[in-house]
PDBML (XML) file of the C-alpha atoms, coordinates in Angstrom:
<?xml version="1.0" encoding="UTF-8" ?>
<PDBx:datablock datablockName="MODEL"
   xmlns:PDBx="http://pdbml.pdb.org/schema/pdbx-v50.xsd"
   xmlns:xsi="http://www.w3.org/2001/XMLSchema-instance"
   xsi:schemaLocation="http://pdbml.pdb.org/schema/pdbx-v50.xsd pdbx-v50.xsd">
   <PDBx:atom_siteCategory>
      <PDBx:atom_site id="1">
         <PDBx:B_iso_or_equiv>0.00</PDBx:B_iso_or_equiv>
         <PDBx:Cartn_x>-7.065</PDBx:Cartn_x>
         <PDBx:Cartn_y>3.435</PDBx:Cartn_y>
         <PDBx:Cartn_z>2.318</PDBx:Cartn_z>
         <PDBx:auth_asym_id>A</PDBx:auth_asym_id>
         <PDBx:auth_atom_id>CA</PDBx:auth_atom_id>
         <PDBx:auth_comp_id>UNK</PDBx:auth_comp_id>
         <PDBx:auth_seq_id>1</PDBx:auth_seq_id>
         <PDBx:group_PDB>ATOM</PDBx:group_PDB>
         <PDBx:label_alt_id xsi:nil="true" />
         <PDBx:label_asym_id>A</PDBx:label_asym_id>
         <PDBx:label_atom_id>CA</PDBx:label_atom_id>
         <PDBx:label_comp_id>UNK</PDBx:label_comp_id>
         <PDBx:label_entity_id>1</PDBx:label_entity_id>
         <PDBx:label_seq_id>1</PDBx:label_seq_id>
         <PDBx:occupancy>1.00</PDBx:occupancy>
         <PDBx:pdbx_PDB_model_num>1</PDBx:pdbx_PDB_model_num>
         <PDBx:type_symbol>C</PDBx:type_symbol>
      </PDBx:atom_site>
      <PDBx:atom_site id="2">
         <PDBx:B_iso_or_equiv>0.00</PDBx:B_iso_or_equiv>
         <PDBx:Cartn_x>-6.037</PDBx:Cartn_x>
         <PDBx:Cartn_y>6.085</PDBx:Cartn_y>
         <PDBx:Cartn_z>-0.465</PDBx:Cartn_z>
         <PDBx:auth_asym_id>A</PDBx:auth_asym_id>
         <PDBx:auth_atom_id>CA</PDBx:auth_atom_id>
         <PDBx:auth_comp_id>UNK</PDBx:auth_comp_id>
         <PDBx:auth_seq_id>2</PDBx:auth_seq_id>
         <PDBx:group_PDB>ATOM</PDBx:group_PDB>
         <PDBx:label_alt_id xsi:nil="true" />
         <PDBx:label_asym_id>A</PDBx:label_asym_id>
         <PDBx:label_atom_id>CA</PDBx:label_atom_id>
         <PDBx:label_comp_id>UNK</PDBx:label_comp_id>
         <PDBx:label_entity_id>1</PDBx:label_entity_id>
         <PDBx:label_seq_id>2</PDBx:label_seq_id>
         <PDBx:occupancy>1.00</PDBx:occupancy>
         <PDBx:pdbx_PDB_model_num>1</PDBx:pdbx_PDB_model_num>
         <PDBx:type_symbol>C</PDBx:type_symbol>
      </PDBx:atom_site>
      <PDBx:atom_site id="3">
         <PDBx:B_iso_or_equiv>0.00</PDBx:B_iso_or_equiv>
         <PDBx:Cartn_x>-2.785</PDBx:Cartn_x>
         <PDBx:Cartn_y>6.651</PDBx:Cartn_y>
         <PDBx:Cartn_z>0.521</PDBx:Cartn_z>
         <PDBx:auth_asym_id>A</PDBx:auth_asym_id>
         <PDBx:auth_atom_id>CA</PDBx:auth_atom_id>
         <PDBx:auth_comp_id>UNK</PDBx:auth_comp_id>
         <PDBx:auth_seq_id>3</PDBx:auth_seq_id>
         <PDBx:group_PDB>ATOM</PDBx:group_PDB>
         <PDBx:label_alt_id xsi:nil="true" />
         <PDBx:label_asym_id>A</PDBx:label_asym_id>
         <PDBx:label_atom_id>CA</PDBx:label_atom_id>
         <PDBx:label_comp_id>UNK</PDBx:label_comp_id>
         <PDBx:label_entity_id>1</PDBx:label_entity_id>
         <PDBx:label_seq_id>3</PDBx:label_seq_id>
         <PDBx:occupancy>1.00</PDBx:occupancy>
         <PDBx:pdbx_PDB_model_num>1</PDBx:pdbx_PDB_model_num>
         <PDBx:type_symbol>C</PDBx:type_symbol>
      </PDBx:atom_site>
      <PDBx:atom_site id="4">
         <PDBx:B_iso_or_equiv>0.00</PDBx:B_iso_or_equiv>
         <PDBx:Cartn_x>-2.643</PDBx:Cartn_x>
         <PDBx:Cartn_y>2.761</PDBx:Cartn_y>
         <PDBx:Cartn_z>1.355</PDBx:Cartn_z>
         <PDBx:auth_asym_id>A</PDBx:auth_asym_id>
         <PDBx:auth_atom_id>CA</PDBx:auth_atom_id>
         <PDBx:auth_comp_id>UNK</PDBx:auth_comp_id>
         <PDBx:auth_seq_id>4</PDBx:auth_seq_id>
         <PDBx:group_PDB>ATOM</PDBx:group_PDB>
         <PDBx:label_alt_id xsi:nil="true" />
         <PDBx:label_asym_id>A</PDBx:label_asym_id>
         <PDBx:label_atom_id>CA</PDBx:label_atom_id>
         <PDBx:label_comp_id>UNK</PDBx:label_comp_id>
         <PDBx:label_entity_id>1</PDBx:label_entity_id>
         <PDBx:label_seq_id>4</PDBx:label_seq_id>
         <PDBx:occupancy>1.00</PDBx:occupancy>
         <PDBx:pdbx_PDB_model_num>1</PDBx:pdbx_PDB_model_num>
         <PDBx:type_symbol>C</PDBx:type_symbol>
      </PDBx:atom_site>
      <PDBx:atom_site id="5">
         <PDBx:B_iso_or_equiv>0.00</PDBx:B_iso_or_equiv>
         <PDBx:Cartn_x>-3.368</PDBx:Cartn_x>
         <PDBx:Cartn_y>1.804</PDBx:Cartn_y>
         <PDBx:Cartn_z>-2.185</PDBx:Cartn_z>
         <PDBx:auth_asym_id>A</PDBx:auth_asym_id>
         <PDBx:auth_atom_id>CA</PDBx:auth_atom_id>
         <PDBx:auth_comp_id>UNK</PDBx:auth_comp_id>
         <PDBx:auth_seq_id>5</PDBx:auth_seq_id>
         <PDBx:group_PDB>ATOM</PDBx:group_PDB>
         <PDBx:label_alt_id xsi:nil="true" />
         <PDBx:label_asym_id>A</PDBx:label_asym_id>
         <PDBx:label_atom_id>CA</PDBx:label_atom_id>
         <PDBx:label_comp_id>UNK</PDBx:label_comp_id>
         <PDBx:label_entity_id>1</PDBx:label_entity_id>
         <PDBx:label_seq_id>5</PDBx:label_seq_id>
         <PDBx:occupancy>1.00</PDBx:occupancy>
         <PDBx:pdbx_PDB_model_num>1</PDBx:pdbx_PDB_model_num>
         <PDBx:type_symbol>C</PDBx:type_symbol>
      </PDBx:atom_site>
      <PDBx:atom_site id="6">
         <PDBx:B_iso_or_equiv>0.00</PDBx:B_iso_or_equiv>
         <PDBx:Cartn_x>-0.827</PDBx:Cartn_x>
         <PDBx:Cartn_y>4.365</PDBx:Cartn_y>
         <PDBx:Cartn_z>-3.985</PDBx:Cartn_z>
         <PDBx:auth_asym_id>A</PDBx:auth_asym_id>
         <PDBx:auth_atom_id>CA</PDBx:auth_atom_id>
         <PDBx:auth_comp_id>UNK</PDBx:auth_comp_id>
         <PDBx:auth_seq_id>6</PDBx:auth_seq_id>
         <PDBx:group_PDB>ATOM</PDBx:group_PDB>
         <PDBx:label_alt_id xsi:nil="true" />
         <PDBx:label_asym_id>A</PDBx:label_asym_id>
         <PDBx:label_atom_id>CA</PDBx:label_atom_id>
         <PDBx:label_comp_id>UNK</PDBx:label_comp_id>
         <PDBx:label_entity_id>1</PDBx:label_entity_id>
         <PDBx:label_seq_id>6</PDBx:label_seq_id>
         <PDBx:occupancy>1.00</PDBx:occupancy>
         <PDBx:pdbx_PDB_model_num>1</PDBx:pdbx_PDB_model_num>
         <PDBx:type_symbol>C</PDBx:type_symbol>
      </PDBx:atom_site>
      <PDBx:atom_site id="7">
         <PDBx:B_iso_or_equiv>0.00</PDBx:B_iso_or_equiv>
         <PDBx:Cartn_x>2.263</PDBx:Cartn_x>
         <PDBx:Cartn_y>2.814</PDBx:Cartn_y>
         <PDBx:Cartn_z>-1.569</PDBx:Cartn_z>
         <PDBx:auth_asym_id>A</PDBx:auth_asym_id>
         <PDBx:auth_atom_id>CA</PDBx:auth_atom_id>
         <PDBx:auth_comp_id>UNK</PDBx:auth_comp_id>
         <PDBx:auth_seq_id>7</PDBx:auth_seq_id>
         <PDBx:group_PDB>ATOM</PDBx:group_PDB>
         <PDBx:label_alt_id xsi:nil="true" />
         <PDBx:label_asym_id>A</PDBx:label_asym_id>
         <PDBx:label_atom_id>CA</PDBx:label_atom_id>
         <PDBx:label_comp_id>UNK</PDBx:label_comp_id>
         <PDBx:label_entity_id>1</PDBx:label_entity_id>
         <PDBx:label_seq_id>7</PDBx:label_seq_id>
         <PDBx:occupancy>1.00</PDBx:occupancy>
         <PDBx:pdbx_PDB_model_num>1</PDBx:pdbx_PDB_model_num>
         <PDBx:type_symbol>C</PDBx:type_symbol>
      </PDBx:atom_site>
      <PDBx:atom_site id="8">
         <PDBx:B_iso_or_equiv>0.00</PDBx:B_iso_or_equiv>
         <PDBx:Cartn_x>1.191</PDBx:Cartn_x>
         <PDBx:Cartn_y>-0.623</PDBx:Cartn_y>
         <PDBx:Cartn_z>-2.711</PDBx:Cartn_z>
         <PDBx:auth_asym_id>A</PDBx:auth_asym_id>
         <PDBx:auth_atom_id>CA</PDBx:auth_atom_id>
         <PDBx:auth_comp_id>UNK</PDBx:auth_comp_id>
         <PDBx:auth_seq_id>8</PDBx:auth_seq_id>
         <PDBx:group_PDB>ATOM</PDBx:group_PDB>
         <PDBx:label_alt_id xsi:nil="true" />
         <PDBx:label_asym_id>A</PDBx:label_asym_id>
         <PDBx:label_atom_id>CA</PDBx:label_atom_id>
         <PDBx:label_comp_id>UNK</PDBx:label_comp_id>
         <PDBx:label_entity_id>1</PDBx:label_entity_id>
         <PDBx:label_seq_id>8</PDBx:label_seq_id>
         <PDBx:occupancy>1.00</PDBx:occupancy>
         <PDBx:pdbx_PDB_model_num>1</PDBx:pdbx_PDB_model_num>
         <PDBx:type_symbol>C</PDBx:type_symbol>
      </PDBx:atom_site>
      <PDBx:atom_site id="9">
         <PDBx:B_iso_or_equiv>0.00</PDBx:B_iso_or_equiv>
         <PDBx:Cartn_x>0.788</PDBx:Cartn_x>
         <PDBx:Cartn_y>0.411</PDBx:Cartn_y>
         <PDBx:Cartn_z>-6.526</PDBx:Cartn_z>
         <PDBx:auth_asym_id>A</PDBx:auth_asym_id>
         <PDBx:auth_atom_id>CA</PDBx:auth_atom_id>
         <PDBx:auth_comp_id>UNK</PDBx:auth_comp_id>
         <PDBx:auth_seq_id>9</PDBx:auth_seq_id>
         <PDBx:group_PDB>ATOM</PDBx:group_PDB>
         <PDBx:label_alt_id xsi:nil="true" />
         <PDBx:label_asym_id>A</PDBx:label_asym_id>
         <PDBx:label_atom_id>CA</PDBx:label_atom_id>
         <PDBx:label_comp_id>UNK</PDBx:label_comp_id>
         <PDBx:label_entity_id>1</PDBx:label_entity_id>
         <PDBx:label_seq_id>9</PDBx:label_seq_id>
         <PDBx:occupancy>1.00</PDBx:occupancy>
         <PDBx:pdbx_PDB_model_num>1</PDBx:pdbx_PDB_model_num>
         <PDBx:type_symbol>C</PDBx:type_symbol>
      </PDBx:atom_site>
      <PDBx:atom_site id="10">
         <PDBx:B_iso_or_equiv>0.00</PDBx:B_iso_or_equiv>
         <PDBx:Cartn_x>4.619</PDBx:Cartn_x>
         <PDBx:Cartn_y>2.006</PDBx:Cartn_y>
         <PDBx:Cartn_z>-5.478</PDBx:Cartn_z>
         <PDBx:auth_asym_id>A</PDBx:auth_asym_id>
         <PDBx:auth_atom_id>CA</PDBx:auth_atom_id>
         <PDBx:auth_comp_id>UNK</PDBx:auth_comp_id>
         <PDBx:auth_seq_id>10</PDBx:auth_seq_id>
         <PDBx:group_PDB>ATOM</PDBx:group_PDB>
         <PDBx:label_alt_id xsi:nil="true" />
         <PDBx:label_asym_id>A</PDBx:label_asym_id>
         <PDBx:label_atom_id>CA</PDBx:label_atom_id>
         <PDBx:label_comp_id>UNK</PDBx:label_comp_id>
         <PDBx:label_entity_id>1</PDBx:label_entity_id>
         <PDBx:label_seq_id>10</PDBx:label_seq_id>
         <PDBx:occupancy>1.00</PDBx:occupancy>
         <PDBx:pdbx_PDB_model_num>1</PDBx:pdbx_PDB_model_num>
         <PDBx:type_symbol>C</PDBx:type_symbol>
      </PDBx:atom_site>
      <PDBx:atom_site id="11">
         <PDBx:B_iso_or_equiv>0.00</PDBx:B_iso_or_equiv>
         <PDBx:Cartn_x>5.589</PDBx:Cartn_x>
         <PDBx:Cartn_y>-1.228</PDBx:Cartn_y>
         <PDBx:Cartn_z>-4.306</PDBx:Cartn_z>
         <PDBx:auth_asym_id>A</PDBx:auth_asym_id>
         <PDBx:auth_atom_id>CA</PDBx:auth_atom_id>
         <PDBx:auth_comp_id>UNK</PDBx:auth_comp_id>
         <PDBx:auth_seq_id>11</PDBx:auth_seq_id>
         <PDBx:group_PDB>ATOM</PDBx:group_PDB>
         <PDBx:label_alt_id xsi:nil="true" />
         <PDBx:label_asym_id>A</PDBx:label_asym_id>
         <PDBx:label_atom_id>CA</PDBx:label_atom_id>
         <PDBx:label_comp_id>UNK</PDBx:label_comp_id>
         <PDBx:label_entity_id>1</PDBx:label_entity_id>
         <PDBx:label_seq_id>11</PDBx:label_seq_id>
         <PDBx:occupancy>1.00</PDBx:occupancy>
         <PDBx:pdbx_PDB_model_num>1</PDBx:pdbx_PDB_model_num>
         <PDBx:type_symbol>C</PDBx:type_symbol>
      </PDBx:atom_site>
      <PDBx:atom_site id="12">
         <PDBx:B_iso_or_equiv>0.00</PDBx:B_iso_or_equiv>
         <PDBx:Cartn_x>4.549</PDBx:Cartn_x>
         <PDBx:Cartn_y>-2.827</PDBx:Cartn_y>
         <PDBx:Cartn_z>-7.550</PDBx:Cartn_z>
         <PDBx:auth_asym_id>A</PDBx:auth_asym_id>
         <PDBx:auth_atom_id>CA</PDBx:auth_atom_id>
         <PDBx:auth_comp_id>UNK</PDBx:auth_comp_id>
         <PDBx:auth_seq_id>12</PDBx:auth_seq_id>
         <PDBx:group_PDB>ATOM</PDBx:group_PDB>
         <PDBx:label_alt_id xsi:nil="true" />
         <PDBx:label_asym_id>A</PDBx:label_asym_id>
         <PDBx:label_atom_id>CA</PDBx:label_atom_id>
         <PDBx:label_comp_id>UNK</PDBx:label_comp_id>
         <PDBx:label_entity_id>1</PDBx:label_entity_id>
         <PDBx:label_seq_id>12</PDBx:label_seq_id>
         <PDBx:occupancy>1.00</PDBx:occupancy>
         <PDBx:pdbx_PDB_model_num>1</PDBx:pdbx_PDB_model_num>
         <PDBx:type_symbol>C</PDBx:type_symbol>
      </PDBx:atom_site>
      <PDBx:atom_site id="13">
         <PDBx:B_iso_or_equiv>0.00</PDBx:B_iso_or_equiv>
         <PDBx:Cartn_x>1.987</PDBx:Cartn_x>
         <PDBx:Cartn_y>-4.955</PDBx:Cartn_y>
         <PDBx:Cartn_z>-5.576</PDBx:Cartn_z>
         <PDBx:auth_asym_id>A</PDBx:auth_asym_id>
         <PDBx:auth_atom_id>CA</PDBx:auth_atom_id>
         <PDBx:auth_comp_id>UNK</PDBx:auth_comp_id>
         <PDBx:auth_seq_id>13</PDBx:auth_seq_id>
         <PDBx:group_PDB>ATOM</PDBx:group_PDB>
         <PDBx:label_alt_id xsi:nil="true" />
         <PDBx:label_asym_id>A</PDBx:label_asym_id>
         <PDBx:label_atom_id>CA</PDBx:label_atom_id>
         <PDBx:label_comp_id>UNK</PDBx:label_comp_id>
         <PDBx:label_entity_id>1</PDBx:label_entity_id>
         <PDBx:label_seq_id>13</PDBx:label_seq_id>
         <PDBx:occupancy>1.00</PDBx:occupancy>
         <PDBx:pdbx_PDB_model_num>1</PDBx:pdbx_PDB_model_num>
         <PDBx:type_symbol>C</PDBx:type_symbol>
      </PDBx:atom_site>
      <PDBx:atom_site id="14">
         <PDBx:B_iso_or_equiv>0.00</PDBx:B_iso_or_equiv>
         <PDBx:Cartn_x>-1.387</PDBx:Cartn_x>
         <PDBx:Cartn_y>-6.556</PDBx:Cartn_y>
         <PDBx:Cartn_z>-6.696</PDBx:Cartn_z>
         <PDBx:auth_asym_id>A</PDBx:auth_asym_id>
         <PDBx:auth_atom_id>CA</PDBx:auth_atom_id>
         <PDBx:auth_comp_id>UNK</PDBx:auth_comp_id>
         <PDBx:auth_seq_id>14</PDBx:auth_seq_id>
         <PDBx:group_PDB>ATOM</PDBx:group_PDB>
         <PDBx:label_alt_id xsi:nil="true" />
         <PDBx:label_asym_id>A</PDBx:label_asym_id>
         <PDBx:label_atom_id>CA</PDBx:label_atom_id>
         <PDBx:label_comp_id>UNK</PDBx:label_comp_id>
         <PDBx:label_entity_id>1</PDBx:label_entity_id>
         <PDBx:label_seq_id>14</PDBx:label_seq_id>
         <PDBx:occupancy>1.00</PDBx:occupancy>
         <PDBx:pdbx_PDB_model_num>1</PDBx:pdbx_PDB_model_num>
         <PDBx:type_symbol>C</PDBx:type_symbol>
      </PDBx:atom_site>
      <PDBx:atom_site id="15">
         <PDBx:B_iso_or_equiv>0.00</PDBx:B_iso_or_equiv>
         <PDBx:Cartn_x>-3.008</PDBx:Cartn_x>
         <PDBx:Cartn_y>-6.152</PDBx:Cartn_y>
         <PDBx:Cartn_z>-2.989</PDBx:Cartn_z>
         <PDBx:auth_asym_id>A</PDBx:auth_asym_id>
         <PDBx:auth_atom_id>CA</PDBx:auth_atom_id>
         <PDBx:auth_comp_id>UNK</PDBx:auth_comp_id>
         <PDBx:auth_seq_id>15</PDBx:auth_seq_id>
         <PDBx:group_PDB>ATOM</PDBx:group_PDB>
         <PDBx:label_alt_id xsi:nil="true" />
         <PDBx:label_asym_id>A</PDBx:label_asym_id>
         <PDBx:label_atom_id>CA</PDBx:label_atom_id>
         <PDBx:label_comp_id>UNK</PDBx:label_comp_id>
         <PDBx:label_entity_id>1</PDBx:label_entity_id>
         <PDBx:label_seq_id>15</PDBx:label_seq_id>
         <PDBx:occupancy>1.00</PDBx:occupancy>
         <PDBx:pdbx_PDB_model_num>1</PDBx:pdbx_PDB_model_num>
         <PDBx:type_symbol>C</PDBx:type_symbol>
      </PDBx:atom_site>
      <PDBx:atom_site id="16">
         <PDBx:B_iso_or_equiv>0.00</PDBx:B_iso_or_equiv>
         <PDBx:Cartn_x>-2.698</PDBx:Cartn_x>
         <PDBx:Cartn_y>-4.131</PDBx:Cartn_y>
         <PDBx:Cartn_z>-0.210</PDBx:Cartn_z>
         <PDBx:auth_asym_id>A</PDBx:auth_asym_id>
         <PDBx:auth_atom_id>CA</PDBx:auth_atom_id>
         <PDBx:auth_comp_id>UNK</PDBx:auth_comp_id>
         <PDBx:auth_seq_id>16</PDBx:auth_seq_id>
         <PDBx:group_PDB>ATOM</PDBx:group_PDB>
         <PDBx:label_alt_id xsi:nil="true" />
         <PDBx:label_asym_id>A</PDBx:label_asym_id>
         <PDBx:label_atom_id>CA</PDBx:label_atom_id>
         <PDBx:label_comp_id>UNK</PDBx:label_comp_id>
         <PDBx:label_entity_id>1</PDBx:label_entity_id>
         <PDBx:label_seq_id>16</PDBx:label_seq_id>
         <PDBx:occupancy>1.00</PDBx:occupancy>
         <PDBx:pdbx_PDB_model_num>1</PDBx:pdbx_PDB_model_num>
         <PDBx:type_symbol>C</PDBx:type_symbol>
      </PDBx:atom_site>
      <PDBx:atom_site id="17">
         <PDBx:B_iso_or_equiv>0.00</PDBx:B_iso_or_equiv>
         <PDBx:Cartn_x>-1.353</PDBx:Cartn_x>
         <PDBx:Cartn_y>-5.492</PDBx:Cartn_y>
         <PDBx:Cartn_z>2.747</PDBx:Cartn_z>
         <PDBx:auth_asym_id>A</PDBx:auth_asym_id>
         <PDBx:auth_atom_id>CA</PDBx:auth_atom_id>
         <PDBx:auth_comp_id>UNK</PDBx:auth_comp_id>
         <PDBx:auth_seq_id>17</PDBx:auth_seq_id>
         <PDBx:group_PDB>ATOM</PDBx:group_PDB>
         <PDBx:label_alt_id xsi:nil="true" />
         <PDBx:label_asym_id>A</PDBx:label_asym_id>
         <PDBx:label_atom_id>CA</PDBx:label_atom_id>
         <PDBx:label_comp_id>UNK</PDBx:label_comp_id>
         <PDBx:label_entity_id>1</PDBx:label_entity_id>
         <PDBx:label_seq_id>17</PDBx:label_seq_id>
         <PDBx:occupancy>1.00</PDBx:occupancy>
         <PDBx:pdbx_PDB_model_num>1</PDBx:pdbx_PDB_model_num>
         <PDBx:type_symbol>C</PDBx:type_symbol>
      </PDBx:atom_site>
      <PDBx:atom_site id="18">
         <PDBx:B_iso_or_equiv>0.00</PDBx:B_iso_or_equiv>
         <PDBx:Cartn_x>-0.473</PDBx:Cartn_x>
         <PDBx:Cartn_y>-5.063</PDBx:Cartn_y>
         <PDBx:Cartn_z>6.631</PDBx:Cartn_z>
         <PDBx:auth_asym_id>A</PDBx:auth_asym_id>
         <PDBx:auth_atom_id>CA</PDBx:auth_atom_id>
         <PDBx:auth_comp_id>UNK</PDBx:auth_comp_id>
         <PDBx:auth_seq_id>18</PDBx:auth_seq_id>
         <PDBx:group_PDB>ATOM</PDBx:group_PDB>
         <PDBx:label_alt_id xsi:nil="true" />
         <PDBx:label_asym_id>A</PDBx:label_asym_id>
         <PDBx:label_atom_id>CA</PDBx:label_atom_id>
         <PDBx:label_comp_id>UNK</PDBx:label_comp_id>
         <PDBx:label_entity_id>1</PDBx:label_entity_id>
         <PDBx:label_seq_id>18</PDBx:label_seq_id>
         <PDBx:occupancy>1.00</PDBx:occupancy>
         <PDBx:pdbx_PDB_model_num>1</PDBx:pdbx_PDB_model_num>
         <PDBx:type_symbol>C</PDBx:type_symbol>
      </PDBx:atom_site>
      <PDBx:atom_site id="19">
         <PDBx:B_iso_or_equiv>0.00</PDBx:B_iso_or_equiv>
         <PDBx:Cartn_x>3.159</PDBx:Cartn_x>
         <PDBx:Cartn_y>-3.075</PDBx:Cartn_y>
         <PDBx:Cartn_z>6.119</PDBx:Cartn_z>
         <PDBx:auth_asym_id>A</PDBx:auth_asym_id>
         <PDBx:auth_atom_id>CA</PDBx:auth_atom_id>
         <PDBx:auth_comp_id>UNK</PDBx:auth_comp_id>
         <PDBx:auth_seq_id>19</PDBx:auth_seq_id>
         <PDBx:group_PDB>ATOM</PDBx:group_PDB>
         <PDBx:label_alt_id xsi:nil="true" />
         <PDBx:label_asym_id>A</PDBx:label_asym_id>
         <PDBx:label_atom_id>CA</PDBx:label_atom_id>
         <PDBx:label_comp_id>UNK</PDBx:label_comp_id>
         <PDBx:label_entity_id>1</PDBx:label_entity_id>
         <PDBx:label_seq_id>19</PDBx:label_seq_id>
         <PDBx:occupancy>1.00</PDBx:occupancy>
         <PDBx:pdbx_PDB_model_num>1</PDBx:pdbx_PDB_model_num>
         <PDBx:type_symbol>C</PDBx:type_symbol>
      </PDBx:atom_site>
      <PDBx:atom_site id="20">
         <PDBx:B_iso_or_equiv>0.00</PDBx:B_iso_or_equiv>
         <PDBx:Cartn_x>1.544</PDBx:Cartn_x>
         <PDBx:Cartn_y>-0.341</PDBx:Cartn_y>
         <PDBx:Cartn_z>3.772</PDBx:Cartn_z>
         <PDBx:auth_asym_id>A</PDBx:auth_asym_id>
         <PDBx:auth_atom_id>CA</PDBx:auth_atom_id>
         <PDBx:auth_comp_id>UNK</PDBx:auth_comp_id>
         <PDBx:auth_seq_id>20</PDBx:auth_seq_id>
         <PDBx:group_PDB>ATOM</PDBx:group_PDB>
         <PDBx:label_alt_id xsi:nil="true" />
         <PDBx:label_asym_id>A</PDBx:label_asym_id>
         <PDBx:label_atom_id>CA</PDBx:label_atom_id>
         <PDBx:label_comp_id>UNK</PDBx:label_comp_id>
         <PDBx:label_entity_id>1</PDBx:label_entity_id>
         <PDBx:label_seq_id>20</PDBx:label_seq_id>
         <PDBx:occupancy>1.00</PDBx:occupancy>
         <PDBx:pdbx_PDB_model_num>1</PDBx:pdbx_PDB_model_num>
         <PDBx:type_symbol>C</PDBx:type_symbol>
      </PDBx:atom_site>
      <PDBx:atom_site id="21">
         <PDBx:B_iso_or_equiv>0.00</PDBx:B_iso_or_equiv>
         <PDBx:Cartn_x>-0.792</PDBx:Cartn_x>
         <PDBx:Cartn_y>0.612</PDBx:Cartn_y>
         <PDBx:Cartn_z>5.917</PDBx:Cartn_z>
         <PDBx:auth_asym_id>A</PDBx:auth_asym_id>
         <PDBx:auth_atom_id>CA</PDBx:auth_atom_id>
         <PDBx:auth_comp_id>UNK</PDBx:auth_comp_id>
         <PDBx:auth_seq_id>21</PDBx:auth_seq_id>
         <PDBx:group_PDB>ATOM</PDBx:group_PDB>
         <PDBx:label_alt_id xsi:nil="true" />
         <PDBx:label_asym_id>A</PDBx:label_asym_id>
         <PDBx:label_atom_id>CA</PDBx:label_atom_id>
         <PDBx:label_comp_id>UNK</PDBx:label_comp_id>
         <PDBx:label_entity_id>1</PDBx:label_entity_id>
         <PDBx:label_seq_id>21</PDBx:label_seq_id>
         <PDBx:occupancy>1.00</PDBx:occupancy>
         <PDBx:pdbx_PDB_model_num>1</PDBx:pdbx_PDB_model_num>
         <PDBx:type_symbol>C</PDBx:type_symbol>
      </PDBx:atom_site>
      <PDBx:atom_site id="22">
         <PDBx:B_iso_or_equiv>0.00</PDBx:B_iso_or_equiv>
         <PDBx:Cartn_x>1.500</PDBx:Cartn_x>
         <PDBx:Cartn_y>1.040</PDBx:Cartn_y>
         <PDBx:Cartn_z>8.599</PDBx:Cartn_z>
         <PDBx:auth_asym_id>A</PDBx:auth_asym_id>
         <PDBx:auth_atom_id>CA</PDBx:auth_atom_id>
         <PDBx:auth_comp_id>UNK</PDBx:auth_comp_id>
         <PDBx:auth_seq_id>22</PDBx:auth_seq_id>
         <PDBx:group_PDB>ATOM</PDBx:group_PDB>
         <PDBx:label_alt_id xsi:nil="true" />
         <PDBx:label_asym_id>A</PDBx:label_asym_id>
         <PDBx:label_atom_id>CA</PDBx:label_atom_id>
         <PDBx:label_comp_id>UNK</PDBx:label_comp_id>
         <PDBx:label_entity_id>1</PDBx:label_entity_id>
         <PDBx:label_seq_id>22</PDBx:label_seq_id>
         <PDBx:occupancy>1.00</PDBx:occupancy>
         <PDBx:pdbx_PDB_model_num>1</PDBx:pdbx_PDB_model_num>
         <PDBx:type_symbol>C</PDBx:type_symbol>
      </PDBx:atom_site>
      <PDBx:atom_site id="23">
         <PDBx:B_iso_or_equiv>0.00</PDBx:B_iso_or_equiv>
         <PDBx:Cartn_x>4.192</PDBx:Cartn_x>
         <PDBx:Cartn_y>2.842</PDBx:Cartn_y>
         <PDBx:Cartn_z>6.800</PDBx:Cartn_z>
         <PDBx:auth_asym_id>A</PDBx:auth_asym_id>
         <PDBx:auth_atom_id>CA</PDBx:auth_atom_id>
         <PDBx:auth_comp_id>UNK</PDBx:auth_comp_id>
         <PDBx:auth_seq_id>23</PDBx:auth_seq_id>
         <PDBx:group_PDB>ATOM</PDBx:group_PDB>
         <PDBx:label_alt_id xsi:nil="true" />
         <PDBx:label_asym_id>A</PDBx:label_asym_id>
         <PDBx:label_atom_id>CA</PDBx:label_atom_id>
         <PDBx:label_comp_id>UNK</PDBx:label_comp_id>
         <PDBx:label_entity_id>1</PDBx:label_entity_id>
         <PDBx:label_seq_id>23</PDBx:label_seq_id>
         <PDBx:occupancy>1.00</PDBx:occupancy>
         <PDBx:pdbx_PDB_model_num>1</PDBx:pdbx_PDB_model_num>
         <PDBx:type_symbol>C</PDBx:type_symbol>
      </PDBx:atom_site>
      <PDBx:atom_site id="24">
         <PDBx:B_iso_or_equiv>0.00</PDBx:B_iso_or_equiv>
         <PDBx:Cartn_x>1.057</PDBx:Cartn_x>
         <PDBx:Cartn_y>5.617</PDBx:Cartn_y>
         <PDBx:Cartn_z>5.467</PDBx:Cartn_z>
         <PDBx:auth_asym_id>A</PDBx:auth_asym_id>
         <PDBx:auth_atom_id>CA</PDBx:auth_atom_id>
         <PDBx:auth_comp_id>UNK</PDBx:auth_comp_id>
         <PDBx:auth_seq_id>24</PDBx:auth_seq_id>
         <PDBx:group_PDB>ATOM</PDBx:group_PDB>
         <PDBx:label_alt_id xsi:nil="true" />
         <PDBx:label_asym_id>A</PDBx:label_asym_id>
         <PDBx:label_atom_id>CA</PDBx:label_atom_id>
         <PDBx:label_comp_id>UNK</PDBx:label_comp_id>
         <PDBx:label_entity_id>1</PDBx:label_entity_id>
         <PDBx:label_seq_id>24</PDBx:label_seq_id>
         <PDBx:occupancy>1.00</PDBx:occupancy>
         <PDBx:pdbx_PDB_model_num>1</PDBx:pdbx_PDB_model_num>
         <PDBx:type_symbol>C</PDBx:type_symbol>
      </PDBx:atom_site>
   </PDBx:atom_siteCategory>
</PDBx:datablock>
């Protein structure tokens, strides 16, 4: 969820979704 979050905030996006938590 951690490493979830910091790919999104990468991403420039307001919520975490499906393809970031794949990717971590």
């Amino acid at each position: 969820a951690e490493e979830s979050k910091v790919k999104a905030f990468e991403e420039k996006s307001a919520t975490i979704k499906v393809h970031h938590v794949r990717a971590v």
